[in-house]
N, C-alpha and C. Protein backbone atom coordinates (compact mmCIF):
# COMPACT_ATOMS: atom_id res chain seq x y z
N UNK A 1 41.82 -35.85 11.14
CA UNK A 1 40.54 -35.82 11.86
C UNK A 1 40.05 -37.26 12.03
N UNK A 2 39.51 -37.31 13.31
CA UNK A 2 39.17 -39.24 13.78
C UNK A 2 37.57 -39.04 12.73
N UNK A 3 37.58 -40.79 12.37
CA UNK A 3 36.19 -40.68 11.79
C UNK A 3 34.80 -40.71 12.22
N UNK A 4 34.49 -39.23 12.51
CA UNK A 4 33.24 -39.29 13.14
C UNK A 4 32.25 -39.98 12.77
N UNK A 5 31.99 -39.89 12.06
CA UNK A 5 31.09 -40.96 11.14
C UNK A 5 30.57 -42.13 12.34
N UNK A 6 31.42 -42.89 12.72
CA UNK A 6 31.50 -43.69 13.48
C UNK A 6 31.76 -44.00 14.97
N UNK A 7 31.21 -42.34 15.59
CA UNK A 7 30.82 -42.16 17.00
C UNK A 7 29.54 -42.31 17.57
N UNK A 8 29.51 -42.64 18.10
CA UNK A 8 27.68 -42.91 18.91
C UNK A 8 26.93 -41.46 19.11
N UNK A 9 25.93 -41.43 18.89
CA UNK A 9 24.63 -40.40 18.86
C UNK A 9 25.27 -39.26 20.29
N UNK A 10 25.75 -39.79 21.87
CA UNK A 10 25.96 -39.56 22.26
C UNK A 10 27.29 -38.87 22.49
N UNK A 11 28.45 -39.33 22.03
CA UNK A 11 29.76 -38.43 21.53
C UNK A 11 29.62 -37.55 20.79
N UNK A 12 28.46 -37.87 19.31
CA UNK A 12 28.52 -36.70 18.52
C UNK A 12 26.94 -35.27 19.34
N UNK A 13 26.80 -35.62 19.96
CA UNK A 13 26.14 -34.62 20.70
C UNK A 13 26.31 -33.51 21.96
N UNK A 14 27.61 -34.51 22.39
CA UNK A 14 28.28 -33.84 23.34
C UNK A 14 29.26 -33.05 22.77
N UNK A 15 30.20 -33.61 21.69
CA UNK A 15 31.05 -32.90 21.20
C UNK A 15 30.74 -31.54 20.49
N UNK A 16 29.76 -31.83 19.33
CA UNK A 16 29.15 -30.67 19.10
C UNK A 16 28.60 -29.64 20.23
N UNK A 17 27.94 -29.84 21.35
CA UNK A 17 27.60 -28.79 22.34
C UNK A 17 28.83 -28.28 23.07
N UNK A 18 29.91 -28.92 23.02
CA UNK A 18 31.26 -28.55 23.84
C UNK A 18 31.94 -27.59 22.89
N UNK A 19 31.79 -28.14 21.68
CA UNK A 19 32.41 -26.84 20.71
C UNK A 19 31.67 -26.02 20.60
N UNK A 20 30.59 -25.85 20.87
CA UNK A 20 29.79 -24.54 20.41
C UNK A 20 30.34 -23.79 21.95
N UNK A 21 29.76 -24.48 23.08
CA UNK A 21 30.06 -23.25 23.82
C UNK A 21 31.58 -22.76 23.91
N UNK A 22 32.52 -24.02 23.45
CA UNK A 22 33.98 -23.33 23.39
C UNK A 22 34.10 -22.06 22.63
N UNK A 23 33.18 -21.86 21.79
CA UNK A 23 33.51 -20.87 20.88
C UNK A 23 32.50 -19.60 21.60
N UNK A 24 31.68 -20.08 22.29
CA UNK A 24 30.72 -18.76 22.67
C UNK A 24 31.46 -18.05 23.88
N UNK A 25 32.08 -19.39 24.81
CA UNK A 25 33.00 -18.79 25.95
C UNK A 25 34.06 -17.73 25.54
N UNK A 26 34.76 -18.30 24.52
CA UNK A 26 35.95 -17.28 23.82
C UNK A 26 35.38 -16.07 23.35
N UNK A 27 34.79 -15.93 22.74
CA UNK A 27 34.13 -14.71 22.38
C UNK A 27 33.59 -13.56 23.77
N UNK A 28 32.62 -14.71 24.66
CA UNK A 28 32.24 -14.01 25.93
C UNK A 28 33.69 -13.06 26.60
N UNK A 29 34.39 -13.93 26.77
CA UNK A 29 35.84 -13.56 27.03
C UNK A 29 36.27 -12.45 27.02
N UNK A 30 36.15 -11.94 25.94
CA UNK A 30 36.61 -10.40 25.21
C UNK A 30 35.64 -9.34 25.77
N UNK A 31 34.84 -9.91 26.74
CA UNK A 31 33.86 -9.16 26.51
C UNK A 31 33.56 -8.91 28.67
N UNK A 32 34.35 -9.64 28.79
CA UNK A 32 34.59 -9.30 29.90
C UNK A 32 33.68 -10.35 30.85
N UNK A 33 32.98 -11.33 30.36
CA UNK A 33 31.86 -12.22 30.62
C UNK A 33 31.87 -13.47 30.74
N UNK A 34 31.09 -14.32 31.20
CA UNK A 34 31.11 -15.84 31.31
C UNK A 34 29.83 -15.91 30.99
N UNK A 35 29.39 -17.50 30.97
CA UNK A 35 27.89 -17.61 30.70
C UNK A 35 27.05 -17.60 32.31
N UNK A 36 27.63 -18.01 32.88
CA UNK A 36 27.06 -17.60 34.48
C UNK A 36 26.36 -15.88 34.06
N UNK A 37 27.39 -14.93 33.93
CA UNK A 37 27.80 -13.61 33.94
C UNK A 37 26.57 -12.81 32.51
N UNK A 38 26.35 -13.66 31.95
CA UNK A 38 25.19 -13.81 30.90
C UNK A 38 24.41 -13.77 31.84
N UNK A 39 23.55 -14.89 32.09
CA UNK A 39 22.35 -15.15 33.07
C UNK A 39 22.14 -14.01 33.74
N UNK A 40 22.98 -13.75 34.38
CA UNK A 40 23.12 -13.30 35.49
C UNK A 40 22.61 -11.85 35.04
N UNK A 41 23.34 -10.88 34.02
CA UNK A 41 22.78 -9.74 33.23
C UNK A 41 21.46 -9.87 32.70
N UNK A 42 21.03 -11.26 32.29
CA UNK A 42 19.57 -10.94 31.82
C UNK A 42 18.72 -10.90 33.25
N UNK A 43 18.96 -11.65 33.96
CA UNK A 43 18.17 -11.32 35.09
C UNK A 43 17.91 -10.28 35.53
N UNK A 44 18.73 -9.63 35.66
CA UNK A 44 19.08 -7.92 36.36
C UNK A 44 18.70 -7.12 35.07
N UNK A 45 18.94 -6.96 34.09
CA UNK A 45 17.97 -6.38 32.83
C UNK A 45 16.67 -6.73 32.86
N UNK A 46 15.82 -7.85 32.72
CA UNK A 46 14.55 -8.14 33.13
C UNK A 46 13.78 -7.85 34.17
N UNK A 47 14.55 -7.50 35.33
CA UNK A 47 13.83 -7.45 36.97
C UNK A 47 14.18 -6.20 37.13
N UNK A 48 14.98 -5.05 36.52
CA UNK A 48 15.19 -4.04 37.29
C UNK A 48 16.44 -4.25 38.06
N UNK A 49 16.30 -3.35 39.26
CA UNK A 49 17.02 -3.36 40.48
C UNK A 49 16.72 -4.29 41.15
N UNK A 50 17.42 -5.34 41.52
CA UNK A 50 16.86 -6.51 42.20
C UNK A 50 17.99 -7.57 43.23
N UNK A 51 17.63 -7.58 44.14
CA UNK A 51 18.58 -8.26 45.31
C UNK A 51 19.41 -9.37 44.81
N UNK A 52 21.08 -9.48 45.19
CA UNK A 52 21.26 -10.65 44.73
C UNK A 52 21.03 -12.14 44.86
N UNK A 53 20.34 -11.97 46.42
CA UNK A 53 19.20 -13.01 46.73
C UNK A 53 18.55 -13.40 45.88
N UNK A 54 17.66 -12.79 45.18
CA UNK A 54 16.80 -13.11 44.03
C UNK A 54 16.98 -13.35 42.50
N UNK A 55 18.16 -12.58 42.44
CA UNK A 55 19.14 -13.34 41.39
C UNK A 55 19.61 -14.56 41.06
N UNK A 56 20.16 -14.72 42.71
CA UNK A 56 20.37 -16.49 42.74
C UNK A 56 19.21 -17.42 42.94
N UNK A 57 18.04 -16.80 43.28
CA UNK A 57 16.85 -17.63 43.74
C UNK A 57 16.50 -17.83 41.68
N UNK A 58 16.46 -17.00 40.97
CA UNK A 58 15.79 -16.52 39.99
C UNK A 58 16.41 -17.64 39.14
N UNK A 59 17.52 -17.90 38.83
CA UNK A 59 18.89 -18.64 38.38
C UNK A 59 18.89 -20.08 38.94
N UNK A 60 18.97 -20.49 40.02
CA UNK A 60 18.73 -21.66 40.76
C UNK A 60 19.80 -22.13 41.44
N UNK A 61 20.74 -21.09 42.01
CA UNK A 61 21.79 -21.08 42.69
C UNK A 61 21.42 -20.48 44.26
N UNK A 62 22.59 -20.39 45.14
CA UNK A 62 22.93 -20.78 46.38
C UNK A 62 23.15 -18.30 45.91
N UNK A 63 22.90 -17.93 47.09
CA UNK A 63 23.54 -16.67 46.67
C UNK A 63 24.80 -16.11 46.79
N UNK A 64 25.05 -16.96 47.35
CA UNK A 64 26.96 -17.04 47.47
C UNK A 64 27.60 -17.92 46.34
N UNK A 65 27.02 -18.29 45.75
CA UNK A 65 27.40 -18.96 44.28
C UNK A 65 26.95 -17.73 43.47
N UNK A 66 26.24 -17.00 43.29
CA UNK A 66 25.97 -15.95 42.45
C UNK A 66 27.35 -15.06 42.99
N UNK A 67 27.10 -14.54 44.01
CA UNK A 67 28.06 -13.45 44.46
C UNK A 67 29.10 -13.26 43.92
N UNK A 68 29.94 -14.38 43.18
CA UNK A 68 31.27 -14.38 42.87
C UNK A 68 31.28 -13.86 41.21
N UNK A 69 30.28 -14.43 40.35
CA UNK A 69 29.70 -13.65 39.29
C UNK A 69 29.12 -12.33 39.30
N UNK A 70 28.42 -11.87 40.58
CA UNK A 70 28.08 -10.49 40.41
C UNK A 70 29.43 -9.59 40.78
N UNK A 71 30.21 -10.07 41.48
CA UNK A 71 31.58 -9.87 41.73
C UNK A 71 32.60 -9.16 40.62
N UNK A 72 32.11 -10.17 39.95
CA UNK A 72 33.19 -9.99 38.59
C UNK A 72 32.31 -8.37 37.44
N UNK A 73 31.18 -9.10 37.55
CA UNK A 73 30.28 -7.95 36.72
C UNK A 73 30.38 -6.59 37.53
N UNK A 74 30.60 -6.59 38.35
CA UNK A 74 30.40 -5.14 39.03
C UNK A 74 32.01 -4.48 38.79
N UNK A 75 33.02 -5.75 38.68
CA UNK A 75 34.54 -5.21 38.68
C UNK A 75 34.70 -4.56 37.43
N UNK A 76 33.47 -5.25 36.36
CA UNK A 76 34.19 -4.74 34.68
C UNK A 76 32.68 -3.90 34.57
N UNK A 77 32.31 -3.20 35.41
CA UNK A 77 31.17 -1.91 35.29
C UNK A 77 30.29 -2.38 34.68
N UNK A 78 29.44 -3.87 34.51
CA UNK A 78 28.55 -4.31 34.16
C UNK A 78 27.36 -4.14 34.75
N UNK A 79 27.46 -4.09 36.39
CA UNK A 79 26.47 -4.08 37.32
C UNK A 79 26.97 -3.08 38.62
N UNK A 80 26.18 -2.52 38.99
CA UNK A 80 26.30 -1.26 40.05
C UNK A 80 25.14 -1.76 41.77
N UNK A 81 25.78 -1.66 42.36
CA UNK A 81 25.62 -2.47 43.37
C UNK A 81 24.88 -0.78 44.34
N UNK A 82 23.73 -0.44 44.99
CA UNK A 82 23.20 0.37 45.94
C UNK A 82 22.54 -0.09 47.29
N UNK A 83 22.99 0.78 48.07
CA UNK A 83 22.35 0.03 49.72
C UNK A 83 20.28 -0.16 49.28
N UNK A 84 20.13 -1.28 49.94
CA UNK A 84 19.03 -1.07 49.57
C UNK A 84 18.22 -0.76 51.01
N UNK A 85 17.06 0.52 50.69
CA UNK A 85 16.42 1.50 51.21
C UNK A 85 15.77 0.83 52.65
N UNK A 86 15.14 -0.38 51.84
CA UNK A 86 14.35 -0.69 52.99
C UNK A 86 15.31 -1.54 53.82
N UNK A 87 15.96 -2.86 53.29
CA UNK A 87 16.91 -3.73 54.39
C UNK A 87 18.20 -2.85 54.45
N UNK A 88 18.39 -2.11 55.12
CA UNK A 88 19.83 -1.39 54.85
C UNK A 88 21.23 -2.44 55.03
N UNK A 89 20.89 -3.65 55.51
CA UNK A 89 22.12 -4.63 55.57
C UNK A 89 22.33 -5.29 54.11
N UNK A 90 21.32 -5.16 53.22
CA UNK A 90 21.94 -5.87 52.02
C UNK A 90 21.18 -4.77 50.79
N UNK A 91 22.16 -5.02 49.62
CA UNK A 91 22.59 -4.52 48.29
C UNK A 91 21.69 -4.74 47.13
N UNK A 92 20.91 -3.66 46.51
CA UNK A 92 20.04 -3.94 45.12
C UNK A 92 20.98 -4.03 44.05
N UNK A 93 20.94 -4.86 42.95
CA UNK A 93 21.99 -4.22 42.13
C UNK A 93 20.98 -3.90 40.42
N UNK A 94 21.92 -3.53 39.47
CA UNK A 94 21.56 -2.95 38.62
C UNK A 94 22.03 -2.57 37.24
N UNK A 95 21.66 -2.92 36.19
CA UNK A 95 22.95 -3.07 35.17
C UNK A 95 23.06 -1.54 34.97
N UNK A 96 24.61 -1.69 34.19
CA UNK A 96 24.93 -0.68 34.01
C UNK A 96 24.71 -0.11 31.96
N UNK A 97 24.83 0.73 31.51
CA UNK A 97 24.97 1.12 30.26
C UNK A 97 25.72 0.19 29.66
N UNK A 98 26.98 0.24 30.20
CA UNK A 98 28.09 -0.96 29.67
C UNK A 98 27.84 -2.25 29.55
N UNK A 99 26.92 -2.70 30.78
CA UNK A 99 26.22 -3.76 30.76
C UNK A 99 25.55 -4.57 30.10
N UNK A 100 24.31 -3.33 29.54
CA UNK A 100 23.17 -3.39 28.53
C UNK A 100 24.05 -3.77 27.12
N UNK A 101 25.23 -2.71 27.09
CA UNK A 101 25.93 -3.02 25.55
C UNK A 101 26.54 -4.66 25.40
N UNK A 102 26.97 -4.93 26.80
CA UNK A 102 27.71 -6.10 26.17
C UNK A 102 26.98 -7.49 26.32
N UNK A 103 25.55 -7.24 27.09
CA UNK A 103 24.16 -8.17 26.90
C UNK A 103 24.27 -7.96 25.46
N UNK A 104 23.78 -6.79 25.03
CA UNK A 104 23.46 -7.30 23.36
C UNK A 104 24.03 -7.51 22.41
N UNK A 105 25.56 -7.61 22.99
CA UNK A 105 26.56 -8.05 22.21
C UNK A 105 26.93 -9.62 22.58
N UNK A 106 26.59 -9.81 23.85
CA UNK A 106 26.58 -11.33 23.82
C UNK A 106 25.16 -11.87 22.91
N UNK A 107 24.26 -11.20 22.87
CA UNK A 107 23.12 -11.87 22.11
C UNK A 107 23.52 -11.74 20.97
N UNK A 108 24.07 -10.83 20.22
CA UNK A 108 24.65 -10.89 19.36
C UNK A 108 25.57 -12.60 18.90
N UNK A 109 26.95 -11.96 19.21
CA UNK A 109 27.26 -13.64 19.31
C UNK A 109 26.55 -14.46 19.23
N UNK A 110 25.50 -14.74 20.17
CA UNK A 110 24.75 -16.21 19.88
C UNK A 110 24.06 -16.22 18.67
N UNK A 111 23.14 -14.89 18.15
CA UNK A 111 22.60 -15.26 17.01
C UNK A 111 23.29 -15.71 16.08
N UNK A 112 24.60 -14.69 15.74
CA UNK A 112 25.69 -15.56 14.87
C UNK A 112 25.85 -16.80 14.71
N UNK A 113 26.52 -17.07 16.08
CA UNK A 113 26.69 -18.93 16.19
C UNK A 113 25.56 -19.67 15.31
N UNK A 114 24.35 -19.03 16.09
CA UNK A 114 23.46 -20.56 15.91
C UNK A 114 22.45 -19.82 14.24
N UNK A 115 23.44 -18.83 13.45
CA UNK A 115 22.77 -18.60 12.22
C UNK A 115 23.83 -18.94 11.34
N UNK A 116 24.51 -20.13 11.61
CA UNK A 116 25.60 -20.90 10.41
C UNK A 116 25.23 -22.23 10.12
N UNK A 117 25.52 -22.51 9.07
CA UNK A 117 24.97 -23.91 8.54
C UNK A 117 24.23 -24.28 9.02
N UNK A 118 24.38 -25.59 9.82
CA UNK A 118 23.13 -26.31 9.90
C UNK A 118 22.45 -26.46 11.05
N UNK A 119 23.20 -25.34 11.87
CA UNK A 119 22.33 -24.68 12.87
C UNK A 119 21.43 -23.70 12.71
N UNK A 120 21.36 -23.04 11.40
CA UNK A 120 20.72 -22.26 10.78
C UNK A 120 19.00 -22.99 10.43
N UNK A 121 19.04 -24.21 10.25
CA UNK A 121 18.11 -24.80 9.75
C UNK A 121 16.85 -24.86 10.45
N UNK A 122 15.80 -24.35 10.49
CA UNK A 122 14.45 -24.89 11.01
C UNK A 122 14.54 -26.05 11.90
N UNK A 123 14.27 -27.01 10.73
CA UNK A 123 14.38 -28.52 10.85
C UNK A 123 15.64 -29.20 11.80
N UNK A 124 16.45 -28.65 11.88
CA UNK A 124 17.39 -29.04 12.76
C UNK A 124 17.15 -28.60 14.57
N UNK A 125 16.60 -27.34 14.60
CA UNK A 125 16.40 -26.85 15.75
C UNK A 125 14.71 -27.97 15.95
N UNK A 126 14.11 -27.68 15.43
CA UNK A 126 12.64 -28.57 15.50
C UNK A 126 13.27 -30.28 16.17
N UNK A 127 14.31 -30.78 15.48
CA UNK A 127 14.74 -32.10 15.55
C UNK A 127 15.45 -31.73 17.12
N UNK A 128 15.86 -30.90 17.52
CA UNK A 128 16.77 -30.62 18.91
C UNK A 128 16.04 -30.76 20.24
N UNK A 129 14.77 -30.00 19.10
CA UNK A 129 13.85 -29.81 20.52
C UNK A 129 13.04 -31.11 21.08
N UNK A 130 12.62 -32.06 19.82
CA UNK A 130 12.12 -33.08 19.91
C UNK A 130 13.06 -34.31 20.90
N UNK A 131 14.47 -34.32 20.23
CA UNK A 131 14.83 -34.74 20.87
C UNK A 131 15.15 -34.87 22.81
N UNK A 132 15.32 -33.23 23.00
CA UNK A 132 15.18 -33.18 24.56
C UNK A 132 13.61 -32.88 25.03
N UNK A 133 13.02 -33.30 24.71
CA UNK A 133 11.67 -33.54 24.76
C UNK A 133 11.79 -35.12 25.54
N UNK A 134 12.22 -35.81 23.66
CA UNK A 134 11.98 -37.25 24.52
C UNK A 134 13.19 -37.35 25.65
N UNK A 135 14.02 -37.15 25.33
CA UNK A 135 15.45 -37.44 26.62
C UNK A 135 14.92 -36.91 28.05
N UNK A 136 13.61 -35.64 28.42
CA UNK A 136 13.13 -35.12 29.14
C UNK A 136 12.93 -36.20 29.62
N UNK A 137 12.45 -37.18 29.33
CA UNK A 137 11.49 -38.34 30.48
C UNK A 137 12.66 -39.26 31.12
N UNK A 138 13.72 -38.88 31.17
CA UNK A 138 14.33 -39.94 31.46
C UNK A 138 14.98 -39.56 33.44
N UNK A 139 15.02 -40.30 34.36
CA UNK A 139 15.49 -39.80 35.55
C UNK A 139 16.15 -38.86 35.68
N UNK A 140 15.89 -37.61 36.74
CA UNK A 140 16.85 -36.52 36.55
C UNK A 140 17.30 -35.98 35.68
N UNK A 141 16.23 -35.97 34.46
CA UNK A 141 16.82 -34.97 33.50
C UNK A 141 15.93 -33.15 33.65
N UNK A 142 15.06 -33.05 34.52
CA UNK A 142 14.54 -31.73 34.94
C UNK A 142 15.50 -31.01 35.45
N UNK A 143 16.54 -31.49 35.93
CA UNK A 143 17.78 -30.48 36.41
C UNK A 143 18.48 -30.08 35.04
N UNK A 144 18.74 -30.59 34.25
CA UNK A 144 19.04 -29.85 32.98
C UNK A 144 18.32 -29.32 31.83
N UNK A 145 16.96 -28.73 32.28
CA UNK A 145 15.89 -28.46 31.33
C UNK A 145 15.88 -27.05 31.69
N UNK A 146 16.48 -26.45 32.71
CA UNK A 146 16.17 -24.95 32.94
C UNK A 146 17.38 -24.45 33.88
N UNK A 147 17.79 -23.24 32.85
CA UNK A 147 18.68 -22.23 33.59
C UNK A 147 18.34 -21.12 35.11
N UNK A 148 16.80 -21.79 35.11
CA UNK A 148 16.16 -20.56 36.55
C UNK A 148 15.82 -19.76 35.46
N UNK A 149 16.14 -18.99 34.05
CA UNK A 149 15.17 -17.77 34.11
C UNK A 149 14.47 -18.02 33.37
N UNK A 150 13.24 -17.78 34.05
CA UNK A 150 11.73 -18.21 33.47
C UNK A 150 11.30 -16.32 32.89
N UNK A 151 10.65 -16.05 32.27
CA UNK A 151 10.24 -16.00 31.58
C UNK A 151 10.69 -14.68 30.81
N UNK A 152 11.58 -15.64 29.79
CA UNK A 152 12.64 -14.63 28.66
C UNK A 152 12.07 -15.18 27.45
N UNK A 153 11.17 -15.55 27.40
CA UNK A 153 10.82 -15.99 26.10
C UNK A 153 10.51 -16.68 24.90
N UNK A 154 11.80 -17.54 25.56
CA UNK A 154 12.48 -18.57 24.28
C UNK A 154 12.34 -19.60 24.73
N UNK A 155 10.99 -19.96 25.18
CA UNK A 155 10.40 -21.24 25.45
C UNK A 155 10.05 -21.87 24.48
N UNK A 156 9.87 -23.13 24.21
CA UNK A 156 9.65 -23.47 22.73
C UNK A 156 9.72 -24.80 22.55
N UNK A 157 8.19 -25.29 22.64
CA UNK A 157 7.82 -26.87 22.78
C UNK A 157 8.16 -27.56 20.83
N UNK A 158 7.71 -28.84 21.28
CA UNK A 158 7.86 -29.63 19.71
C UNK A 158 6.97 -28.71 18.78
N UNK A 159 5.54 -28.30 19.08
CA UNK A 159 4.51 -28.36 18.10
C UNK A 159 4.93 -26.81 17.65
N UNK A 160 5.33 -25.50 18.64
CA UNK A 160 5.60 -24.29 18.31
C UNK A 160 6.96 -24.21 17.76
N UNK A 161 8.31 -25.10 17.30
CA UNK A 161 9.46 -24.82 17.29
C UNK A 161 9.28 -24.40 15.22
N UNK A 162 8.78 -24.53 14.94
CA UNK A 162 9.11 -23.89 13.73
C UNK A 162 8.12 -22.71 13.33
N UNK A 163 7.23 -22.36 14.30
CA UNK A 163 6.81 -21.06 14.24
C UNK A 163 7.45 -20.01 15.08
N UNK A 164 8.34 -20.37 15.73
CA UNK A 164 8.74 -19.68 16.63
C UNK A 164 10.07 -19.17 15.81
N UNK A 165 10.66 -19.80 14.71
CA UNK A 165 12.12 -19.11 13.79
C UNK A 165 10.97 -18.39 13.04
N UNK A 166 9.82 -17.95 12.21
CA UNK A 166 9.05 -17.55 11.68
C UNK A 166 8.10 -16.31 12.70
N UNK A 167 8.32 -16.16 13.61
CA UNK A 167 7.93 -14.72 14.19
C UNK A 167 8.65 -13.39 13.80
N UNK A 168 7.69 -12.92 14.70
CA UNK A 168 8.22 -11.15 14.32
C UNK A 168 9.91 -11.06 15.31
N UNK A 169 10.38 -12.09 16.38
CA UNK A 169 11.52 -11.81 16.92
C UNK A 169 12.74 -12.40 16.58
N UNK A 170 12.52 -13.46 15.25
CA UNK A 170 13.43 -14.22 14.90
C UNK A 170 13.31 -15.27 15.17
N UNK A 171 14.61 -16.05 14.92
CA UNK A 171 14.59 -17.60 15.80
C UNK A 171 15.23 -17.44 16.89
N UNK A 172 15.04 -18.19 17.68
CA UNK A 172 15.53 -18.92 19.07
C UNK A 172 16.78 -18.76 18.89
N UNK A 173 18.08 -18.81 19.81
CA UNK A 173 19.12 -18.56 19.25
C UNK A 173 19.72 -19.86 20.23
N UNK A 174 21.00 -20.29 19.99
CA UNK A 174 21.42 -21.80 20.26
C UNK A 174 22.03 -21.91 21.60
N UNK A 175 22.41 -20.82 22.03
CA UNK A 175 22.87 -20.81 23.76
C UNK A 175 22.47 -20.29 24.73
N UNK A 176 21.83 -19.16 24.38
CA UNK A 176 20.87 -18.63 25.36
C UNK A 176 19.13 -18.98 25.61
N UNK A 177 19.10 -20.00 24.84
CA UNK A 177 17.77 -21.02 24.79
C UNK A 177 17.81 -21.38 25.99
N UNK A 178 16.10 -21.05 26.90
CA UNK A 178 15.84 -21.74 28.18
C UNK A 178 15.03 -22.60 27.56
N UNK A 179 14.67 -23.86 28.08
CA UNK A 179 13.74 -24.77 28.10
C UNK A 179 13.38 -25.29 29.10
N UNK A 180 11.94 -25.12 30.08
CA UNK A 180 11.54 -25.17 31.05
C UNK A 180 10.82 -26.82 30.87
N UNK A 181 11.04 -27.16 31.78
CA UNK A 181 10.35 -29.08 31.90
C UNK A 181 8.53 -28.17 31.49
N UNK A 182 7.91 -27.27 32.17
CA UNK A 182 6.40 -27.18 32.20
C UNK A 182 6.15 -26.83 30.62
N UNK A 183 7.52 -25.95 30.03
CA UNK A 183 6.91 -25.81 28.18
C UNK A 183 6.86 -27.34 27.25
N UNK A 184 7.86 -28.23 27.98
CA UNK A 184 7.98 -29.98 27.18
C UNK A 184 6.66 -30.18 27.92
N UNK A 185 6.60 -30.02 28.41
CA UNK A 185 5.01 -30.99 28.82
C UNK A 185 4.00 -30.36 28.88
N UNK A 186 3.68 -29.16 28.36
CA UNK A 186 2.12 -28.53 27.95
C UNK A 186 1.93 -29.01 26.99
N UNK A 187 0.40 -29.17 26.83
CA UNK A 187 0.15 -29.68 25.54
C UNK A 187 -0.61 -28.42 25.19
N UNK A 188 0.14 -28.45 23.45
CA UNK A 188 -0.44 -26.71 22.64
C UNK A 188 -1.16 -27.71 21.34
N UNK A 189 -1.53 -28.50 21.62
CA UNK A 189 -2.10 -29.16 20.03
C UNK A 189 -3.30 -28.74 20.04
């Protein structure tokens, strides 16, 4: 093993986030899913029946960039696709039972992941958040502060991040964490 010890703040931050999702992708895998294919199920669990227009609007994609993910979810009976009533030229879609199971089996997974060592820690998630807090101010970093789905929950500024592992829903979990630029910059003091 090279000596990490002696990588910059920035290698050891990337590396660690590349292995975590390597390991969340593999798992997703089995499961018939991607993390696109994630999103994409909570959206359609949260909204109901809902256009894939608005899926991709919801997400922050093009809807022909969604399409190829709802594609796949509809092939492994995740999502069920119906003419919709009023535009009869385009499609509501809708999760399926199978769907719902393997959403909460991907949430599953993540709680796992991010309930081992020292991802487990309060203080470590508190230190995560602080950190992309401050990294927030830096040019173009609002394009990587939000996945599009607003409001799932797991918003979670500097001053709320250690009451928020101390609620009635648990903690935050390490990959399916949204962080919206407007929750870093409210002030809750």
């Amino acid at each position: 093993m090279p000596n990490i010890g002696l990588w910059s703040i920035n290698r050891l931050l990337s590396t660690a986030a590349r292995i975590l999702e390597h390991s969340w992708n593999n798992q997703l895998k089995e499961l018939g899913l991607t993390h696109a294919g994630v999103t994409a199920l909570e959206v359609i669990s949260r909204e109901g029946t809902v256009s894939q227009v608005r899926v991709a609007s919801i997400v922050g994609v093009q809807a022909q960039t969604m399409g190829k993910t709802l594609a796949r979810l509809e092939s492994h009976g995740h999502v069920y696709r119906t003419r919709n009533s009023v535009d009869r030229r385009s499609y509501l879609l809708g999760i399926t039972p199978k769907g719902k199971e393997v959403l909460a089996q991907a949430k599953e997974i993540d709680r796992i992941l991010a309930s081992s060592g020292e991802l487990a820690k309060p203080e470590f998630r508190q230190m995560l958040v602080r950190v992309v807090h401050e990294l927030s101010q830096q040019d173009g970093a609002e394009a990587y502060l939000s996945d599009g789905v607003e409001g799932s929950g797991d918003d979670v500024t500097t001053s709320d991040a250690a009451e928020s592992v101390d609620s009635a829903t648990g903690p935050n979990t390490a990959v399916l964490d949204v962080i919206r630029t407007d929750a870093l910059t409210s002030d809750k003091n």
